[in-house]
Protein backbone atom coordinates (compact mmCIF):
# COMPACT_ATOMS: atom_id res chain seq x y z
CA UNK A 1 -12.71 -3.03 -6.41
CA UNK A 2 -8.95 -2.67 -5.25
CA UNK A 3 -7.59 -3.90 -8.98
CA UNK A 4 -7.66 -0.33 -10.45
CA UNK A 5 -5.43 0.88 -7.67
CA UNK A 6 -2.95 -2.11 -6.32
CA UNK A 7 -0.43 -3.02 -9.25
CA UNK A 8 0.23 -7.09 -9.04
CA UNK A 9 3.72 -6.71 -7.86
CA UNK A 10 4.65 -10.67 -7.86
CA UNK A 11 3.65 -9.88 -12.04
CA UNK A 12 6.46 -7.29 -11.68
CA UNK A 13 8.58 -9.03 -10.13
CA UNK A 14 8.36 -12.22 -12.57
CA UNK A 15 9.86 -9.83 -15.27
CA UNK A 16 13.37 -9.83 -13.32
CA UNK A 17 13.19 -6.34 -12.88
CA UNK A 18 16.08 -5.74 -10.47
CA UNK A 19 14.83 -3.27 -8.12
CA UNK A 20 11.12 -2.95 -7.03
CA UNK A 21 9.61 -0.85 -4.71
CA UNK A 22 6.26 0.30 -2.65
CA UNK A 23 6.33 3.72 -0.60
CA UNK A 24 3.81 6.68 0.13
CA UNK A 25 4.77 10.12 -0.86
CA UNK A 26 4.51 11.89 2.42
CA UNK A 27 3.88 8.97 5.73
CA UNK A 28 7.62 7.59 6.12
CA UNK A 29 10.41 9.87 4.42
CA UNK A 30 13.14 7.69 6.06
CA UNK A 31 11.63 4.67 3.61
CA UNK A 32 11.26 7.03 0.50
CA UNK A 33 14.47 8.17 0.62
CA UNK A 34 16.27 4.84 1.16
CA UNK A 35 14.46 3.07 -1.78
CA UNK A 36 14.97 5.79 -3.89
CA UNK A 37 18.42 6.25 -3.37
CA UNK A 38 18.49 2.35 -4.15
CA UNK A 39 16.42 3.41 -7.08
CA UNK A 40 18.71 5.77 -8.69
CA UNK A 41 21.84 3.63 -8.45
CA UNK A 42 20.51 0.78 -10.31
CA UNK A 43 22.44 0.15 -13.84
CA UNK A 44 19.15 -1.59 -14.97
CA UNK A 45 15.52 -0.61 -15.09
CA UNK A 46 13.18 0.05 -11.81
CA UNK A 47 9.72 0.01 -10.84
CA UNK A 48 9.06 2.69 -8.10
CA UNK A 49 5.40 2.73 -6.70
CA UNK A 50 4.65 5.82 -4.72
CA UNK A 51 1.52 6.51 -3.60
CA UNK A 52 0.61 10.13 -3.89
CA UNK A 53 -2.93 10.43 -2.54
CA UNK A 54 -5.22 14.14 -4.53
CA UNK A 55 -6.97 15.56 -2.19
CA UNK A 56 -9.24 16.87 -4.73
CA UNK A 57 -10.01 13.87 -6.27
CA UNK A 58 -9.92 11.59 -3.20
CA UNK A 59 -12.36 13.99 -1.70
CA UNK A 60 -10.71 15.21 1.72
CA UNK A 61 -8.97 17.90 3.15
CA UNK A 62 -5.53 18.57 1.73
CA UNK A 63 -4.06 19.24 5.42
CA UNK A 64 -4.85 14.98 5.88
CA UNK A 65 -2.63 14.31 3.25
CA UNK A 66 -0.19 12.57 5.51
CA UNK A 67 -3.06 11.41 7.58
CA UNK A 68 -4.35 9.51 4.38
CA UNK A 69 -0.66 8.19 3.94
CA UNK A 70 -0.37 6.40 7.15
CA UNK A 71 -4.05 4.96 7.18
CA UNK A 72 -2.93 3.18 4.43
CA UNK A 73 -0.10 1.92 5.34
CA UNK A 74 -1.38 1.30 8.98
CA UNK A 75 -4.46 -0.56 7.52
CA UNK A 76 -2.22 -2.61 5.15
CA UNK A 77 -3.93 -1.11 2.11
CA UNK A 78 -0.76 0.02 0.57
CA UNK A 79 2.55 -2.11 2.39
CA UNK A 80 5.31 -0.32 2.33
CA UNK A 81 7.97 -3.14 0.79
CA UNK A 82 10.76 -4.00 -1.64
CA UNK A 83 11.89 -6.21 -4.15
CA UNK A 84 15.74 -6.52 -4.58
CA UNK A 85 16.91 -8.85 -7.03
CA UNK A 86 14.36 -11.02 -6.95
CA UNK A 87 14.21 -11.37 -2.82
CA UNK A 88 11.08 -9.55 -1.23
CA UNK A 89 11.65 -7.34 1.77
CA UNK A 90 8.71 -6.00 3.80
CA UNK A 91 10.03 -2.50 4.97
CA UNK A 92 7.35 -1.75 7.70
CA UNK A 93 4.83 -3.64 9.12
CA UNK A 94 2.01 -2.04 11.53
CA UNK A 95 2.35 -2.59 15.23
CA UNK A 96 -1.48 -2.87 15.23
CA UNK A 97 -3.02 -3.58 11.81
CA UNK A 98 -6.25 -1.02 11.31
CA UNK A 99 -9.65 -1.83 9.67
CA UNK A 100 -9.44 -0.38 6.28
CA UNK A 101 -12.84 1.34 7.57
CA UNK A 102 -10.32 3.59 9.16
CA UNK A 103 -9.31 4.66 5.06
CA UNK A 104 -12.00 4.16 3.61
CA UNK A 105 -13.94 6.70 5.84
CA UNK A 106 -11.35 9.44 5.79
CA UNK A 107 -12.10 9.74 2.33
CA UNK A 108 -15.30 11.34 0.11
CA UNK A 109 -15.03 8.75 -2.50
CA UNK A 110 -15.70 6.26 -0.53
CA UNK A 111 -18.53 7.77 1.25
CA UNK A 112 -21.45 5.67 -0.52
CA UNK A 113 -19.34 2.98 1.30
CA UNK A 114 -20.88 3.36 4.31
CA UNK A 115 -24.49 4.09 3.65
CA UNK A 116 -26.81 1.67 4.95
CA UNK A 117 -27.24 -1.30 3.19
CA UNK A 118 -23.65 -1.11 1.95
CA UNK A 119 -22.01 -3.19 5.10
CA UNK A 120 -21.15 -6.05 3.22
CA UNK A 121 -18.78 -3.85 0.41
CA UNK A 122 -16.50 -3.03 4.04
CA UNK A 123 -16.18 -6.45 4.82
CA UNK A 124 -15.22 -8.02 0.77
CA UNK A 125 -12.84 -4.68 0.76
CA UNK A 126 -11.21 -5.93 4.24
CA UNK A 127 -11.00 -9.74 3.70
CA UNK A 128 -9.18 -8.68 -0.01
CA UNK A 129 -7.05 -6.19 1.94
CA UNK A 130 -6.27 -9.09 4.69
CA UNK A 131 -5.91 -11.51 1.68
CA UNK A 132 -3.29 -9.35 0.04
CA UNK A 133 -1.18 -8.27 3.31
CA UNK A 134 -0.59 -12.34 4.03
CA UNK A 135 0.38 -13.09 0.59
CA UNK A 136 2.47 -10.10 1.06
CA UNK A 137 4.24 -11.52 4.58
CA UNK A 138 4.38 -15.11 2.85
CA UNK A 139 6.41 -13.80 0.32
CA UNK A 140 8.76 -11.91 2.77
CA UNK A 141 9.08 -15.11 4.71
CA UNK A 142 7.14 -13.22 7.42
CA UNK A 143 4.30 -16.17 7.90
CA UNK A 144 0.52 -15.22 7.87
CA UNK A 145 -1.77 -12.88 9.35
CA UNK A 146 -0.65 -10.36 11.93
């Protein structure tokens, strides 16, 4: 279910691409303008990952679109990290880590989600999500789950 949208970044990096990066458009500026600047004065090729959420197509209000940024950052759905030269950085991580229900919710698409019946899709989405964040802090050097 989270394959169409997360982009394999260890895949990426394995390509010795010298700069890779993770941000959200609109939840953190101070990150999305340092790894762009980093971006931009790379001699060789880049892979920038923004996420830039459509309100339309997302199904919610377009005043939540920073609100949709930081739940998924905050629920570890989309880390906010780098990869510089081969060496993985983790650029924020979440004081408290939120249940991707907190996401999820906030959004119309998902809203057959959380009909009843439909518990056990919450739970697969958060042990992938969970599954994904410690790979994530293994490959930072950060150790396991938070």
């Amino acid at each position: 279910m989270l394959g169409t949208i997360e982009i394999r970044w260890h895949v990426i990096a394995a390509h010795n691409i010298p700069y890779v990066a993770q941000t959200t458009f609109i939840s953190n500026f101070k990150d999305l303008h340092e790894k762009a600047e980093k971006a931009i004065y790379k001699s060789k090729a880049v892979f920038f990952n923004i996420m830039a959420p459509c309100p339309r197509g997302w199904r919610y209000p377009a005043e939540e679109l920073m609100k949709i940024c930081v739940l998924a950052v905050e629920t570890c759905f989309w880390p906010l990290f780098e990869i510089e030269d081969g060496k993985w950085k983790l650029t924020y991580k979440p004081n408290k880590k939120l249940p991707i229900e907190e996401f999820l919710k906030s959004q119309g698409r998902f809203k057959h989600l959380f009909k009843k019946g439909n518990e056990m899709w919450i739970r697969e989405i958060q042990n992938e999500v969970d599954r994904r964040w410690d790979e994530l802090l293994i490959r930072c050097g950060k150790g396991g789950t938070v």
